[in-house]
Protein backbone atom coordinates (compact mmCIF):
# COMPACT_ATOMS: atom_id res chain seq x y z
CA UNK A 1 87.51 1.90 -76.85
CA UNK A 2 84.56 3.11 -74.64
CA UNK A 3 81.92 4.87 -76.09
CA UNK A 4 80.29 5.73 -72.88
CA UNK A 5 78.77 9.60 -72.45
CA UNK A 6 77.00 10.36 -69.57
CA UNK A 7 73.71 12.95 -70.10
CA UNK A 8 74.46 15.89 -69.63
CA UNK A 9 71.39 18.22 -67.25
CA UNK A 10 71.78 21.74 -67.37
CA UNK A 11 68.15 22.87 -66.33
CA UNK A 12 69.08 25.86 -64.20
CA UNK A 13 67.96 29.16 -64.13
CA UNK A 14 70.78 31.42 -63.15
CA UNK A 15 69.29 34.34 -60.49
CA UNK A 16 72.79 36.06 -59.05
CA UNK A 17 75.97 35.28 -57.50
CA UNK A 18 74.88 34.17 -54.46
CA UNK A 19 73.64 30.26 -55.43
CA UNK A 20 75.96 27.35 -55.95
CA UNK A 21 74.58 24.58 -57.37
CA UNK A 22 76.45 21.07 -57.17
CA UNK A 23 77.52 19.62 -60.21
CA UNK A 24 78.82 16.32 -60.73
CA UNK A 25 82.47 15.76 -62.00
CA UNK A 26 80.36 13.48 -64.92
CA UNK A 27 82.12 10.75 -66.91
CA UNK A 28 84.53 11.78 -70.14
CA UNK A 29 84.93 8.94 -72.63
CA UNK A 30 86.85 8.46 -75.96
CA UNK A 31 84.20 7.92 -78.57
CA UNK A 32 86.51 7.88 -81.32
CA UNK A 33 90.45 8.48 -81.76
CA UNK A 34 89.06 11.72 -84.56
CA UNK A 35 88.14 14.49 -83.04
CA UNK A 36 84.39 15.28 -82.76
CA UNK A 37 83.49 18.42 -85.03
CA UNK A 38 79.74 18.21 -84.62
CA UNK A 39 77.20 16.15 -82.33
CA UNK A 40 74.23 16.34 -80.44
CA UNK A 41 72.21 13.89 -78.17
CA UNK A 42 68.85 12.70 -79.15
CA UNK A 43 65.67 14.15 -77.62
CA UNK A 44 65.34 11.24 -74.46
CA UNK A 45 69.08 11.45 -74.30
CA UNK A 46 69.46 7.52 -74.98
CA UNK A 47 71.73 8.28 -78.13
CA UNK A 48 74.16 10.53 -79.42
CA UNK A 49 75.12 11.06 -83.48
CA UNK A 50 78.61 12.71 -84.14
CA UNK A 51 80.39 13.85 -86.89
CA UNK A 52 84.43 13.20 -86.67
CA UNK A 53 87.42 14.87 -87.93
CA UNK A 54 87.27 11.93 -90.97
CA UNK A 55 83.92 13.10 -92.02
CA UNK A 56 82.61 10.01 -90.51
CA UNK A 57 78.56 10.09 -88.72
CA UNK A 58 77.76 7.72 -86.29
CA UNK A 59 74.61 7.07 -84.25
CA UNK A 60 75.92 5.70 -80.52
CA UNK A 61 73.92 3.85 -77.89
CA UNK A 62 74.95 5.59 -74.52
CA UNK A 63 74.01 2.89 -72.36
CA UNK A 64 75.60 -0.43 -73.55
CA UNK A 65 78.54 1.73 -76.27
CA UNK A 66 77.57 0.15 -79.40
CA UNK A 67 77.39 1.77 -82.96
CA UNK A 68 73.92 1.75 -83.92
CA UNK A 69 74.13 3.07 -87.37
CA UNK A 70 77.29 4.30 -89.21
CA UNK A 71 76.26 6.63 -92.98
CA UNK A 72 78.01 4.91 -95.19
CA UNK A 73 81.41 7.02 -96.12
CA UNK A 74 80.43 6.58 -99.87
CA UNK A 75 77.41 8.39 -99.46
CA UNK A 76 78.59 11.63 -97.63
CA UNK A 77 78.54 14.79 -99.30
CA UNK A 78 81.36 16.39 -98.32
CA UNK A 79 82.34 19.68 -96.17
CA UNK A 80 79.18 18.37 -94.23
CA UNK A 81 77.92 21.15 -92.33
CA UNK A 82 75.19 19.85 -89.98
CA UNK A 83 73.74 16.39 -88.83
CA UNK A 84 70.10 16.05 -87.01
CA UNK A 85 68.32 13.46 -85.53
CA UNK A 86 64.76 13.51 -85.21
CA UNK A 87 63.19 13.86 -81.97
CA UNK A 88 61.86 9.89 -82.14
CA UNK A 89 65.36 8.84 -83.46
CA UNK A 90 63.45 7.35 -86.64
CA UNK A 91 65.18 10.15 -89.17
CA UNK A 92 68.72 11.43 -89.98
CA UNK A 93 69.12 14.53 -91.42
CA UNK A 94 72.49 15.00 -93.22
CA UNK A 95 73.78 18.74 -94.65
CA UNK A 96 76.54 19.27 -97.23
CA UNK A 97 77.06 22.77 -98.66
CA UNK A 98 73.10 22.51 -101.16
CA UNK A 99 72.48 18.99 -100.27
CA UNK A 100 69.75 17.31 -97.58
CA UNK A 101 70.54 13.92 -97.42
CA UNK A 102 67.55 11.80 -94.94
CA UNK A 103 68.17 9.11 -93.95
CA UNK A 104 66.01 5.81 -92.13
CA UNK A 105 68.30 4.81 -88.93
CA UNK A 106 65.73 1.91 -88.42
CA UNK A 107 66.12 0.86 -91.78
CA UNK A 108 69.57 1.92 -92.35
CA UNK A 109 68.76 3.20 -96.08
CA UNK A 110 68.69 6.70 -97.82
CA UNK A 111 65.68 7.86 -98.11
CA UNK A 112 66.30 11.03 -100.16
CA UNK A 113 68.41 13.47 -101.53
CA UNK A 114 67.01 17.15 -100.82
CA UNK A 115 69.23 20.43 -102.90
CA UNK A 116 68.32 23.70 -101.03
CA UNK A 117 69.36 27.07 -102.30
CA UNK A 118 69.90 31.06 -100.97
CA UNK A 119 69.17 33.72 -102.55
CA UNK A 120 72.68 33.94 -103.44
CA UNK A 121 73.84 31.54 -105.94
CA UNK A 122 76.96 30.76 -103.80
CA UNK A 123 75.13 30.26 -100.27
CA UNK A 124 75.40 27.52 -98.77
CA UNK A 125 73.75 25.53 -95.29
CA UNK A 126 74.51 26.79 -91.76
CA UNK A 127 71.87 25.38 -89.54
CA UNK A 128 68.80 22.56 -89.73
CA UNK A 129 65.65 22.29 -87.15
CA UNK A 130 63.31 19.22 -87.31
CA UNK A 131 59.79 19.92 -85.82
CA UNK A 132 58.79 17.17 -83.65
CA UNK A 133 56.38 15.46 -85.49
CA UNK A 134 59.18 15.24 -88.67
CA UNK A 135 56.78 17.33 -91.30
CA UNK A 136 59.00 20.36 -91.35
CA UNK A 137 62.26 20.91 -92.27
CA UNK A 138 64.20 24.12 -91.38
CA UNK A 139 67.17 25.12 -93.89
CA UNK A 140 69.39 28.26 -93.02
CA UNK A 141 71.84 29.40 -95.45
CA UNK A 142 75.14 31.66 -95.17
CA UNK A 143 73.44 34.42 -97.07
CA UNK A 144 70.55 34.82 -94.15
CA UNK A 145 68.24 33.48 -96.17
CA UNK A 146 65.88 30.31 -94.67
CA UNK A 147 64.02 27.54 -96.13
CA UNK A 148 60.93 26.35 -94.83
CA UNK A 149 60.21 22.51 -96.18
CA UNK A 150 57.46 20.55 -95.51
CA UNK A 151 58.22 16.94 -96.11
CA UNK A 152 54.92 15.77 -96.48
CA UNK A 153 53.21 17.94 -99.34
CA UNK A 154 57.06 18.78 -100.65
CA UNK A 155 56.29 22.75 -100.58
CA UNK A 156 59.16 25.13 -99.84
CA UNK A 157 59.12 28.76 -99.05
CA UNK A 158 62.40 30.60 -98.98
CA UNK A 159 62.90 34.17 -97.54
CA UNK A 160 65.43 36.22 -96.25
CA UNK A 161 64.88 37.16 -92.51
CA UNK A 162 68.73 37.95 -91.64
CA UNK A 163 71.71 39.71 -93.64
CA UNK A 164 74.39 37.72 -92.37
CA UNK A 165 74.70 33.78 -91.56
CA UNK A 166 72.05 32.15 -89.75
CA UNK A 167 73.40 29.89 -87.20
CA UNK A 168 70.79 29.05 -84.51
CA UNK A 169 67.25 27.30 -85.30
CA UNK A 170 64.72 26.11 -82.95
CA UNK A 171 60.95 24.92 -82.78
CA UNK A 172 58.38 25.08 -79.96
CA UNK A 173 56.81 21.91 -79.43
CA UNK A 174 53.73 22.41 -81.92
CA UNK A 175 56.14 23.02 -84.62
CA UNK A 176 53.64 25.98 -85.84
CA UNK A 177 56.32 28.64 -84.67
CA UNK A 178 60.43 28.74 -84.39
CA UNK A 179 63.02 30.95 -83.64
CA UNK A 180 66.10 31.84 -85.74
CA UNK A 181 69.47 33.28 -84.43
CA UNK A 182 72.26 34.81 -86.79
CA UNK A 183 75.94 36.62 -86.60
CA UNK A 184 74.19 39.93 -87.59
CA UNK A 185 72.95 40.05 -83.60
CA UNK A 186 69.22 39.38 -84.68
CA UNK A 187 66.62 37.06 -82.69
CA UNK A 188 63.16 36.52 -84.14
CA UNK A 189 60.08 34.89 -83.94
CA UNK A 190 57.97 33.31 -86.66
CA UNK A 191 55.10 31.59 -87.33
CA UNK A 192 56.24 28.52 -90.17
CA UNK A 193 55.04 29.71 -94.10
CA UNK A 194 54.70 33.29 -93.23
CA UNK A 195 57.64 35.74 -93.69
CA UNK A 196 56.26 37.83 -91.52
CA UNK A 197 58.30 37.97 -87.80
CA UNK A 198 55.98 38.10 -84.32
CA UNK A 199 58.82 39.87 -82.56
CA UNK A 200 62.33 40.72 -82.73
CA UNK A 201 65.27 41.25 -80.74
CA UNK A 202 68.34 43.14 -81.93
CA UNK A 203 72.08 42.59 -80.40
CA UNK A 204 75.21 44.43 -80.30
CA UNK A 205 76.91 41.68 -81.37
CA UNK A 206 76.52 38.01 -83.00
CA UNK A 207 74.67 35.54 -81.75
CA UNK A 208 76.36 32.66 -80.06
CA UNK A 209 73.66 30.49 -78.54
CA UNK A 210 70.24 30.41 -78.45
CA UNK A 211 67.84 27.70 -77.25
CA UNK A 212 64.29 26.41 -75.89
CA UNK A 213 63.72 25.01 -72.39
CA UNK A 214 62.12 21.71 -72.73
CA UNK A 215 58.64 22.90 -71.73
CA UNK A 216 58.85 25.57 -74.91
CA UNK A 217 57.67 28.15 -72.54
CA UNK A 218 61.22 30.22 -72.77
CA UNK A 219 64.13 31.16 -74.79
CA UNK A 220 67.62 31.53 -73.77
CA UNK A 221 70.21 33.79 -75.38
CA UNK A 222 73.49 34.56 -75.77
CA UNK A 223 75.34 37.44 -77.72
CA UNK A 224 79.09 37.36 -78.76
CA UNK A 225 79.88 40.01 -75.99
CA UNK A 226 77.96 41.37 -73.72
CA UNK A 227 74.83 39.68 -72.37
CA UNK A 228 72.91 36.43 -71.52
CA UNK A 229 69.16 36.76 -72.06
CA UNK A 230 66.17 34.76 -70.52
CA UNK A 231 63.35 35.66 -72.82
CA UNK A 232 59.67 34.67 -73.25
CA UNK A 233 59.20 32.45 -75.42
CA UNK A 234 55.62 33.10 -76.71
CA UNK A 235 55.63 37.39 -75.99
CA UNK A 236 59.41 37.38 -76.35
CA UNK A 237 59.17 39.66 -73.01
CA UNK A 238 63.04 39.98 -71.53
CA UNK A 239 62.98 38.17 -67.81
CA UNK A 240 66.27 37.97 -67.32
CA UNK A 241 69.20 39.25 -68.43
CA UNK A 242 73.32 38.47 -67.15
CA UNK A 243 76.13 41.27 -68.22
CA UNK A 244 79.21 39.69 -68.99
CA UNK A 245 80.87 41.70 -66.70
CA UNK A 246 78.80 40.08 -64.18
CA UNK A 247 79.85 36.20 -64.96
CA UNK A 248 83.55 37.46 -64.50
CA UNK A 249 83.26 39.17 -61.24
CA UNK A 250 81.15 35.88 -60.32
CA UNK A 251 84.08 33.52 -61.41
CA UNK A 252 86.66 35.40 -59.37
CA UNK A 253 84.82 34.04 -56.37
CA UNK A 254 85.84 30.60 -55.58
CA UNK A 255 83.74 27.55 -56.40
CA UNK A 256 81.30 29.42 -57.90
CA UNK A 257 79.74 27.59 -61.36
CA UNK A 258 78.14 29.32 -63.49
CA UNK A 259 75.95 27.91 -66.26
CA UNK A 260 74.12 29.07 -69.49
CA UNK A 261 70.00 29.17 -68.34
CA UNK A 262 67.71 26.48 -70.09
CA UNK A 263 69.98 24.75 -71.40
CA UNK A 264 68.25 21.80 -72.99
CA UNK A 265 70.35 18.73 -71.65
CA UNK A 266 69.36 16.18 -74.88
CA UNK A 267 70.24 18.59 -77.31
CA UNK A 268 73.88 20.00 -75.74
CA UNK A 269 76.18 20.52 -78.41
CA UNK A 270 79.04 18.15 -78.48
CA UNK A 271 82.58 18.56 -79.87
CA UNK A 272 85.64 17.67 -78.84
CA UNK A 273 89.18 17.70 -80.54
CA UNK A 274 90.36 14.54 -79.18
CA UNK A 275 87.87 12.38 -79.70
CA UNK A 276 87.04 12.75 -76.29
CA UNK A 277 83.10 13.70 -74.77
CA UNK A 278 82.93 15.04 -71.35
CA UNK A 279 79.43 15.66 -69.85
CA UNK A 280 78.53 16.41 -66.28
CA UNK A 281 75.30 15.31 -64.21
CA UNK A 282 72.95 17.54 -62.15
């Protein structure tokens, strides 16, 4: 069974209708015969950690297929609702519904259990960001509320920044500020400790992607509807913005392809209901 998948680079920045950029067919492997709910490559791209239809995590090498680290199935808190890897592949980060569970891939060992809480009694985890260096920990519950962990000195501050589930998390590349993304259409900026947000950004609708380019100078995007948004990362100043109605007049022209700006390639989401991983190549 090959568990072969290709990188995926998506680093374009989308100006009109009137560009086609070449995109290679890529490679599509079978990873696993489950289907792939979650997964994500690591930061250099070199490794990819899944989560399968059996509630089974694995770490994969993508150059020579092997299994670098399987969590053992005794020790997963089931529904699991989000895996990370750390940006130097040193840490897993494993989410049931209250439960961080980290984990040494070098060492193969748990290194700690972590509960997290909403406001409400019942929430439960939506998202997880790492910061580079691995000293903070973002938590985002179904209630909109967010914890912010630092792993060293064990200090958490919890807030509420959204009313409705927060889905989207991302650092710049000090780790000093992030961005959060939720279904009730709001974008913000913060600075990590301080409840306090630098700038906001309301939508007509939820929000269904949202991400850094890998030089953490801008922020792409998406709402459930209508628009695709280039922003500034630091100012959060709008330079670019796609209507939806736009994409579909674009894809009634032929070979046209049309991709989501900034895209980060090593961090692509991954999932698959066949087991299968497709993943083209600039």
């Amino acid at each position: 069974m090959s568990r072969l998948i290709s990188l995926a680079w998506f680093a374009l920045f989308l100006v009109g209708c009137g560009s086609q950029p070449e995109i290679s067919k890529g490679v599509t492997s079978q990873l696993t015969q489950n289907g792939i709910i979650l997964g994500h490559f690591s930061k250099d791209g070199k490794w990819s950690v899944t989560l399968d239809s059996h509630a089974e995590i694995h770490i994969y090498d993508n150059a020579n297929q092997s299994v670098i680290f399987s969590v053992p199935k005794d020790k997963i808190k089931t529904p699991v609702k989000a895996v990370l890897l750390s940006d130097d592949k040193e840490m897993l980060i494993v989410a049931g519904e209250n439960l961080i569970s980290i984990w040494s891939v070098p060492k193969q060992k748990l290194i700690t259990n972590v509960p997290f809480a909403g406001v409400s009694p019942l929430a439960s985890i939506s998202a997880l960001a790492l910061s580079h260096n691995n000293q903070r920990l973002l938590v985002a519950m179904d209630d909109g509320s967010l914890n912010m962990a630092d792993l060293f000195t064990k200090l958490n501050n919890r807030f509420m920044p959204h009313t409705r589930p927060i889905e989207h998390l991302a650092f710049d590349n000090s780790g000093d500020y992030f961005v959060t993304g939720a279904q009730d259409g709001l974008v913000a900026l913060w600075q990590f400790a301080s409840p306090e947000p630098l700038y906001e950004h309301q939508f007509s609708h939820r929000v269904t992607s949202l991400t850094v380019s890998h030089d953490g100078k801008h922020l792409f995007v998406s709402d459930g509807l209508n628009a695709q948004h280039v922003l500034d990362f630091e100012s959060g100043k709008q330079l670019s913005e796609l209507k939806y109605m736009t994409v579909l007049r674009c894809l009634e022209r032929p070979n046209l392809f049309l991709t989501q700006a900034y895209l980060r390639h090593h961090r692509q989401s991954l999932t698959s209901p066949s087991g299968a991983m497709r993943a083209g190549k600039n």
